[in-house]
Protein backbone atom coordinates (compact mmCIF):
# COMPACT_ATOMS: atom_id res chain seq x y z
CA UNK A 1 -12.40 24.84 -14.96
CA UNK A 2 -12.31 21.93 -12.99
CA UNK A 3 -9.69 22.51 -10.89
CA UNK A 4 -12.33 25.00 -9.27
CA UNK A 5 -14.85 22.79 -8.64
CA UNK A 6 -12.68 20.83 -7.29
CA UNK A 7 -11.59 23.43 -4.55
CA UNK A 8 -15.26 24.77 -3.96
CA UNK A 9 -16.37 20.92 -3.30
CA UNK A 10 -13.73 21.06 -0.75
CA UNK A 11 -14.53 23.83 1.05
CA UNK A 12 -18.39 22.38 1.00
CA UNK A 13 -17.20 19.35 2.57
CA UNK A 14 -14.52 20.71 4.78
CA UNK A 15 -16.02 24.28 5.61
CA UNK A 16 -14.09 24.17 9.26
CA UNK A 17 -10.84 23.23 7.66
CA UNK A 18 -8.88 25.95 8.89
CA UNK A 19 -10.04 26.64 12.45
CA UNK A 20 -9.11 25.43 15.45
CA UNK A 21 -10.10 22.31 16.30
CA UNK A 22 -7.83 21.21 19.16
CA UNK A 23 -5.89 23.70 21.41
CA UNK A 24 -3.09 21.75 23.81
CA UNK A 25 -1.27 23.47 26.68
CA UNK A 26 1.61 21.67 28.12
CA UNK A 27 4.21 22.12 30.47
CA UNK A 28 6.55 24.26 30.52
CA UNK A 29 3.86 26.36 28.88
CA UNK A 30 4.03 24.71 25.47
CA UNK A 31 0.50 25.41 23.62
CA UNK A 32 0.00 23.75 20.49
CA UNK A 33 -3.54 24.44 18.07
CA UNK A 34 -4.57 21.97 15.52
CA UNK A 35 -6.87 23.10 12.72
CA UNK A 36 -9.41 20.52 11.27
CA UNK A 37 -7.74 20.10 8.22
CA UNK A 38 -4.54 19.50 10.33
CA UNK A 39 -6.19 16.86 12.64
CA UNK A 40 -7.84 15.32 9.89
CA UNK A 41 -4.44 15.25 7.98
CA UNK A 42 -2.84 14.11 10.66
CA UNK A 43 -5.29 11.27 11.25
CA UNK A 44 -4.89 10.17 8.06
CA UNK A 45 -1.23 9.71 8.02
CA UNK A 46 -1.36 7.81 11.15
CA UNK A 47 -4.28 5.19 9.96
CA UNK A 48 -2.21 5.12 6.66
CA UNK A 49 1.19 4.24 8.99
CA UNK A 50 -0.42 2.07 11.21
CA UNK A 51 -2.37 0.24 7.84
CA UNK A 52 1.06 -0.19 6.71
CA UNK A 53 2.55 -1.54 9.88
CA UNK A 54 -0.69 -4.38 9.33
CA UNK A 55 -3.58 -2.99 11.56
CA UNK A 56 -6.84 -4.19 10.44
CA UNK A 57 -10.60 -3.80 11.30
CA UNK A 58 -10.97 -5.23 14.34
CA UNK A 59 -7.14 -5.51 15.18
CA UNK A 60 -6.08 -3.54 19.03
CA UNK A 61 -3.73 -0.74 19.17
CA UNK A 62 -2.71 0.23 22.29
CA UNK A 63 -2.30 3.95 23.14
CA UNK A 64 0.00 4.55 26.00
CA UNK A 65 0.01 8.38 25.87
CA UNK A 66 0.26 11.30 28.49
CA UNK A 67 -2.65 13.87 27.49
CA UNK A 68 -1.22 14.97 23.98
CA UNK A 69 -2.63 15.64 20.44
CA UNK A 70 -0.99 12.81 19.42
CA UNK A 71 -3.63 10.52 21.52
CA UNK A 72 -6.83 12.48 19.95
CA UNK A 73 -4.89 11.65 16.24
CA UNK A 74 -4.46 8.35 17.32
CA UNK A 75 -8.28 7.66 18.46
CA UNK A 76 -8.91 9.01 15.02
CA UNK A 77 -6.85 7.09 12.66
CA UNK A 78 -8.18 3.94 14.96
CA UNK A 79 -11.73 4.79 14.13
CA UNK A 80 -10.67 5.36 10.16
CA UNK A 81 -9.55 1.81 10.37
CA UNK A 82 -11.91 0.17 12.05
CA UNK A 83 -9.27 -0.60 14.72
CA UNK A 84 -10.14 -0.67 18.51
CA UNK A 85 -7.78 1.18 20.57
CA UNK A 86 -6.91 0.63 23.92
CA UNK A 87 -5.90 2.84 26.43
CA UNK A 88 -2.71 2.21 28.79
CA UNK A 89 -2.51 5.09 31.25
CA UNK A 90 0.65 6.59 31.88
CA UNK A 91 0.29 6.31 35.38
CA UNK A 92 0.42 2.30 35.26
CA UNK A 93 3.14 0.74 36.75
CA UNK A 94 5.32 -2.10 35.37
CA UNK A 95 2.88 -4.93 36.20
CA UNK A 96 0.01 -3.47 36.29
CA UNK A 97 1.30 -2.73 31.90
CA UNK A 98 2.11 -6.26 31.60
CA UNK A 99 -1.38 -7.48 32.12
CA UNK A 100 -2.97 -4.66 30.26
CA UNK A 101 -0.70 -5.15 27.24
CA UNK A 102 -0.92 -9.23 27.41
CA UNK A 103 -4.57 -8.49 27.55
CA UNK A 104 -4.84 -5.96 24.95
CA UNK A 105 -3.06 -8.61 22.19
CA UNK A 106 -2.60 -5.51 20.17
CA UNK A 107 -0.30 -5.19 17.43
CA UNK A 108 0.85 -1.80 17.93
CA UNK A 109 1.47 0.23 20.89
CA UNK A 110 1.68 3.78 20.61
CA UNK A 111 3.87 5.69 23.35
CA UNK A 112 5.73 8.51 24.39
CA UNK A 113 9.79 8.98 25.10
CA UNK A 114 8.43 10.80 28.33
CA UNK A 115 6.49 13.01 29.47
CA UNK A 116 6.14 16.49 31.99
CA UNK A 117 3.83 16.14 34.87
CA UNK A 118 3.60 17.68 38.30
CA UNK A 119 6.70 19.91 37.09
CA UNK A 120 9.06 17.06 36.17
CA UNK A 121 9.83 15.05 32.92
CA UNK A 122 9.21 11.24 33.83
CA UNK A 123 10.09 8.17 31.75
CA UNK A 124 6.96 6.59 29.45
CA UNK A 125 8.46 4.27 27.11
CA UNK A 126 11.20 3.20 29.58
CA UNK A 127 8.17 1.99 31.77
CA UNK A 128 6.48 0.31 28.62
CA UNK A 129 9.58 -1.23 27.52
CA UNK A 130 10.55 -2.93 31.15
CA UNK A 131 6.72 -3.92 30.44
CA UNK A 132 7.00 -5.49 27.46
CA UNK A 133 10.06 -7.08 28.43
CA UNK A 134 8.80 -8.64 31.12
CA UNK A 135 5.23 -10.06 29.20
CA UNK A 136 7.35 -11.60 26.30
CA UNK A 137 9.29 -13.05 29.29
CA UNK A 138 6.51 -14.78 30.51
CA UNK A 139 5.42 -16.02 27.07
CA UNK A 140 3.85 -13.39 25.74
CA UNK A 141 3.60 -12.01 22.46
CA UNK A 142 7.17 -10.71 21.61
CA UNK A 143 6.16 -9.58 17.57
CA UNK A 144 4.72 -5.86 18.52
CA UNK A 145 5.62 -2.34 16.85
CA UNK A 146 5.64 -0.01 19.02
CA UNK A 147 5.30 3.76 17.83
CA UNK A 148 7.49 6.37 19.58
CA UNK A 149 6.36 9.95 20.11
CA UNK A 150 8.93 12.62 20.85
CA UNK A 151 7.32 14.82 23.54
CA UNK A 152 10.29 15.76 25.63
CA UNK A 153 13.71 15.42 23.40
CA UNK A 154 15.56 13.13 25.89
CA UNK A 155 17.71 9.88 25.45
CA UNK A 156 15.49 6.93 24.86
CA UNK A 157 16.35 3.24 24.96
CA UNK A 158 15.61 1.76 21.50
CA UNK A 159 14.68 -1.80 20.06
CA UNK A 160 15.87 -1.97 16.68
CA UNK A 161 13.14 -3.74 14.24
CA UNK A 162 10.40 -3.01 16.71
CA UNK A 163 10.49 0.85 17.46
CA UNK A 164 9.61 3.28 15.17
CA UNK A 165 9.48 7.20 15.25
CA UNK A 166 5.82 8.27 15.45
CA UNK A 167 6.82 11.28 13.19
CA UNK A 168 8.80 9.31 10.66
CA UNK A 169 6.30 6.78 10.42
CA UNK A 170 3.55 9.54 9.16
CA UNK A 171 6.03 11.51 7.04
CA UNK A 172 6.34 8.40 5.41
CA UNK A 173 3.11 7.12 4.86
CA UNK A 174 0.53 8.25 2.03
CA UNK A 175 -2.74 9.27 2.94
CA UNK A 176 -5.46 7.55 2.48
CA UNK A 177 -9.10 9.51 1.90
């Protein structure tokens, strides 16, 4: 039957599928485990979301992430695509994001609605968004998506026709092999 060759072709190809490939701890002791078949899922949906959203070979996508799976999925859909991705350190301030994301020209940015660190939740995409508000200010490009993860369920200031739910963005895009 084909159907079975089919499956043990897969399992040639992805023999790792279902360990772990990626263990996260967090605070408050949050510990999330990724499988390779999850991360490579994962990775998929995202280069098929951020295809969608226009990202190219050779196009920038800015990752402006604490230390979260989301970043490794990110680095990985990047390099599916051909994209370069550029990292934007949390711990940037306000100007010191305006010149890295007027530098960075990229298309997307990729963030968080905050973050825990050194026993506190602190604002991510407040930061980015005084940032970006600021650059487009100045002249700067004013025509970016910028993807939204939810890390720490709190009230986040939202641009309609330019924000997007990280999550909602992969649920809704079709992978891509």
């Amino acid at each position: 039957m084909i159907s079975e060759h089919v499956e043990d072709a897969r399992e040639v190809q992805e023999p790792d599928a279902s360990r772990v490939a990626l263990t996260w701890s967090g605070e408050p002791g949050r510990l999330e485990e990724l499988t390779h078949g999850m991360l490579l899922d994962q990775a998929a949906r995202a280069a098929a979301a951020l295809a969608r959203l226009g990202v190219r070979a050779g196009d920038r996508v800015a990752v402006h992430l604490p230390l979260v799976p989301e970043s490794v999925i990110a680095t990985l859909a990047c390099g599916r695509l051909d994209a370069i991705r550029t990292t934007l350190p949390v711990s940037l301030t306000v100007p010191e994001l305006v010149a890295r994301t007027r530098e960075s020209d990229a298309r997307v940015v990729i963030t968080a609605d905050a973050a825990f660190w050194d026993g506190a939740v602190r604002p991510v995409k407040a930061l980015l968004d005084h940032a970006l508000a600021r650059g487009a200010a100045a002249g700067g490009a004013s025509d970016r998506t910028v993807l939204v993860v939810n890390r720490c369920s709190r009230p986040v200031s939202w641009k309609p026709g330019r924000d997007m739910w990280w999550h909602e963005a992969l649920e809704g895009a079709v992978k891509s092999r």
